[in-house]
Protein backbone atom coordinates (compact mmCIF):
# COMPACT_ATOMS: atom_id res chain seq x y z
CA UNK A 1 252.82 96.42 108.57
CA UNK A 2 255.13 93.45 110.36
CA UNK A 3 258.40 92.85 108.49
CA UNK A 4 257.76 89.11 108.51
CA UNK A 5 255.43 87.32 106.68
CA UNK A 6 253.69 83.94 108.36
CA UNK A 7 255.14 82.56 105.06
CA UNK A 8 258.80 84.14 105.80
CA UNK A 9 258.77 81.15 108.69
CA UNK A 10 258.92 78.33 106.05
CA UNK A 11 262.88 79.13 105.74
CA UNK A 12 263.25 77.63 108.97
CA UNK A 13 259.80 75.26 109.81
CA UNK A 14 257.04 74.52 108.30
CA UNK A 15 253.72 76.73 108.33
CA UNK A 16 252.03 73.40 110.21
CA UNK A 17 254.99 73.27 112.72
CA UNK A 18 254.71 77.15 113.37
CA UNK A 19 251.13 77.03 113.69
CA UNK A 20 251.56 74.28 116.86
CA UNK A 21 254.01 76.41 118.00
CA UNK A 22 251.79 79.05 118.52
CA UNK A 23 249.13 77.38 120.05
CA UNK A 24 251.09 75.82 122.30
CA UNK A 25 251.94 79.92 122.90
CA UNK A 26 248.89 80.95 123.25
CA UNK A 27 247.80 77.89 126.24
CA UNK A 28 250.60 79.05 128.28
CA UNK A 29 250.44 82.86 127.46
CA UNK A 30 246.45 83.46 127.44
CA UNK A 31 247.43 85.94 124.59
CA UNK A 32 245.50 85.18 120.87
CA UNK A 33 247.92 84.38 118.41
CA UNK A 34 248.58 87.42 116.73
CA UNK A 35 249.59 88.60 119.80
CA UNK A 36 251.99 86.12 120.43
CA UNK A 37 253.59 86.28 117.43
CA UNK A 38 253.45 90.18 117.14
CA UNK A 39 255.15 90.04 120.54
CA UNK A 40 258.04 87.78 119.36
CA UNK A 41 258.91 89.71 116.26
CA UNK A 42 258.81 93.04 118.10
CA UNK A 43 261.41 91.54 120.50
CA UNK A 44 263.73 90.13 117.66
CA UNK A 45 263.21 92.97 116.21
CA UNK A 46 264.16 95.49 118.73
CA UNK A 47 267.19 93.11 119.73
CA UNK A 48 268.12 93.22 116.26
CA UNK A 49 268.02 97.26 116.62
CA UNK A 50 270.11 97.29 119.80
CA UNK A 51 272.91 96.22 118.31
CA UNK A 52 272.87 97.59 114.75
CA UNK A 53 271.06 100.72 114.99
CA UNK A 54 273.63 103.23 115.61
CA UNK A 55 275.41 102.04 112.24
CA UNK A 56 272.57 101.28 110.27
CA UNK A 57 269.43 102.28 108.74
CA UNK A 58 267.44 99.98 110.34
CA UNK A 59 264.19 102.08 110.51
CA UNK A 60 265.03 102.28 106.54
CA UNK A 61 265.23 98.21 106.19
CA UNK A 62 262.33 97.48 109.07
CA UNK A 63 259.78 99.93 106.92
CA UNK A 64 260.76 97.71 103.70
CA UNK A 65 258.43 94.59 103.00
CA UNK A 66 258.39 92.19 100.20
CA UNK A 67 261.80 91.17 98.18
CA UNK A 68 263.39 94.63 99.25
CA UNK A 69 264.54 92.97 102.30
CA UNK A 70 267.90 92.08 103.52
CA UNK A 71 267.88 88.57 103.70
CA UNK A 72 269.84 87.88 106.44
CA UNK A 73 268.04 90.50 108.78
CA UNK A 74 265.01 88.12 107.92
CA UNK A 75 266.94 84.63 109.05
CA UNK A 76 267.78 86.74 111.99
CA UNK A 77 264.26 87.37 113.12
CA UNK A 78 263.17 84.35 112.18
CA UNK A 79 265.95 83.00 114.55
CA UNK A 80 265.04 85.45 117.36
CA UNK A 81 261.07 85.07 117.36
CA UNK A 82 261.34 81.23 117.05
CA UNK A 83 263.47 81.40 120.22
CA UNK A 84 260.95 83.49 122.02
CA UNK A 85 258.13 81.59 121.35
CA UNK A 86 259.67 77.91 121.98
CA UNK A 87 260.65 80.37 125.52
CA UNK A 88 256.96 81.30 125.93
CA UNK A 89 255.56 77.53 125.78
CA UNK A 90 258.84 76.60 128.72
CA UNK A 91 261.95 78.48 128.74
CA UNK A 92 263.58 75.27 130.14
CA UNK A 93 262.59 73.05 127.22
CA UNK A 94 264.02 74.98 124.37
CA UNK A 95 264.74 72.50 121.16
CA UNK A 96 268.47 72.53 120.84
CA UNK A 97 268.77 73.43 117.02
CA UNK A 98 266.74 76.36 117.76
CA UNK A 99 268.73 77.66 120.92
CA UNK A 100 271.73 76.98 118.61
CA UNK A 101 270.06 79.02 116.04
CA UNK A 102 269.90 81.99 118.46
CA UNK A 103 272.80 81.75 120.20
CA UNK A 104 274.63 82.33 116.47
CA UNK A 105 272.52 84.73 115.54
CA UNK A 106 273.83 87.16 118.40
CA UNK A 107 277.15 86.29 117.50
CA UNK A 108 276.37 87.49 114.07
CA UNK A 109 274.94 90.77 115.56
CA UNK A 110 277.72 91.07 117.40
CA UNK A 111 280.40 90.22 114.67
CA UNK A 112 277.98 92.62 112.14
CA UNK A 113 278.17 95.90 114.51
CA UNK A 114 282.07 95.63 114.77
CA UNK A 115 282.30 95.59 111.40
CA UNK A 116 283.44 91.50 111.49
CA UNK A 117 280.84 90.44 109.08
CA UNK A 118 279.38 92.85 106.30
CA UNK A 119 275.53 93.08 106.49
CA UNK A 120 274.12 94.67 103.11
CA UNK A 121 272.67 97.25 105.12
CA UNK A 122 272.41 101.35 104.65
CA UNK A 123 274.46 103.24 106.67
CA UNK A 124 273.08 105.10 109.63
CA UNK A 125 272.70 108.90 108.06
CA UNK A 126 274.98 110.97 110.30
CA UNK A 127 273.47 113.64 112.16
CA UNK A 128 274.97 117.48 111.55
CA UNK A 129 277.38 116.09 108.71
CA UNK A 130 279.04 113.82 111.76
CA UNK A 131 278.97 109.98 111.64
CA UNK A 132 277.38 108.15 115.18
CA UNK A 133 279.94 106.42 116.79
CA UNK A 134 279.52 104.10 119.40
CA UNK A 135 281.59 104.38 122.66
CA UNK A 136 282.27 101.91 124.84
CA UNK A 137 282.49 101.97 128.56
CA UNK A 138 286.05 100.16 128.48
CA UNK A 139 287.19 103.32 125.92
CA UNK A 140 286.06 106.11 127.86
CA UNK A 141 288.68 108.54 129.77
CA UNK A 142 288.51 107.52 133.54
CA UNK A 143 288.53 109.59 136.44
CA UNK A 144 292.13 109.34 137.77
CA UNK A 145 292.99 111.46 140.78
CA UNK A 146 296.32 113.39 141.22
CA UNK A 147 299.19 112.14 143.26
CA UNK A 148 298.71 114.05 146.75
CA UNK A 149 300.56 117.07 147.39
CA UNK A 150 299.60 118.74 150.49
CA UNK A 151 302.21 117.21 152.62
CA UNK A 152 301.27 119.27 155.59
CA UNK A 153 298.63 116.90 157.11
CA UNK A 154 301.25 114.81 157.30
CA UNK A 155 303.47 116.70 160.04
CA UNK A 156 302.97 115.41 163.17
CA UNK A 157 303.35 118.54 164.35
CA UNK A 158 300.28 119.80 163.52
CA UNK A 159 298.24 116.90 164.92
CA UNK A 160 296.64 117.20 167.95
């Protein structure tokens, strides 16, 4: 079952606005409307998961439906798919508020899985009795090579 409701929209647009929206969607995508949609969500959704997954639950909150939700998981879909689908009709022609919308959104993922913002979410259950971390390229150990100390190449001597 999809974690958002048609209704779930009406936080952000209307149910009339969303449904030209989609049409417009499906003209320039060929795909039927559930498609479409399905298609957005399952990109916000997997965006969402990307950057919160290896500290949260998230299989946990996307399984939940109804009031059990986390509310601001749901703005952030909402956020996401509307993007997506303004993206499919022209990605040049994106309503402001809405890229607005999205651009704070990944802030707020961002700010959420550094531990910024709190979310309301379930921890991610650690595996073996040892919590995920995330590592970061910048925080890894780099290769550094040894000061040279075969100084015989050097000798002149030896060179032909």
């Amino acid at each position: 079952m999809a974690y958002l409701a048609k209704s779930d929209y009406t936080l952000r647009i209307s149910v009339e606005h969303l449904d030209e929206i989609l049409a417009q969607s499906i003209i320039s995508s060929g795909l039927t409307e559930t498609n479409v949609l399905n298609n957005a969500e399952s990109w916000a959704q997997a965006m969402i998961n990307s950057y919160l997954g290896y500290k949260y639950n998230m299989s946990a909150e996307f399984g939940t439906t109804g009031s059990g939700r986390n509310f601001l998981i749901i703005q952030a879909m909402i956020d996401l798919s509307l993007c997506t689908l303004h993206k499919t009709i022209n990605p040049r022609d994106v309503p402001e508020h809405i890229e607005n919308a999205c651009v704070n959104v990944m802030q707020w993922l961002k700010d959420a899985r550094d531990g910024v913002v709190g979310t309301g979410l379930t921890p991610a259950t650690p595996v073996d009795g040892v919590p995920h971390q995330r590592t970061f390229i910048d925080s890894q150990p780099k290769f550094i090579s040894k000061p040279f100390q075969d100084l015989s190449i050097l000798n002149n001597d030896q060179c032909l």
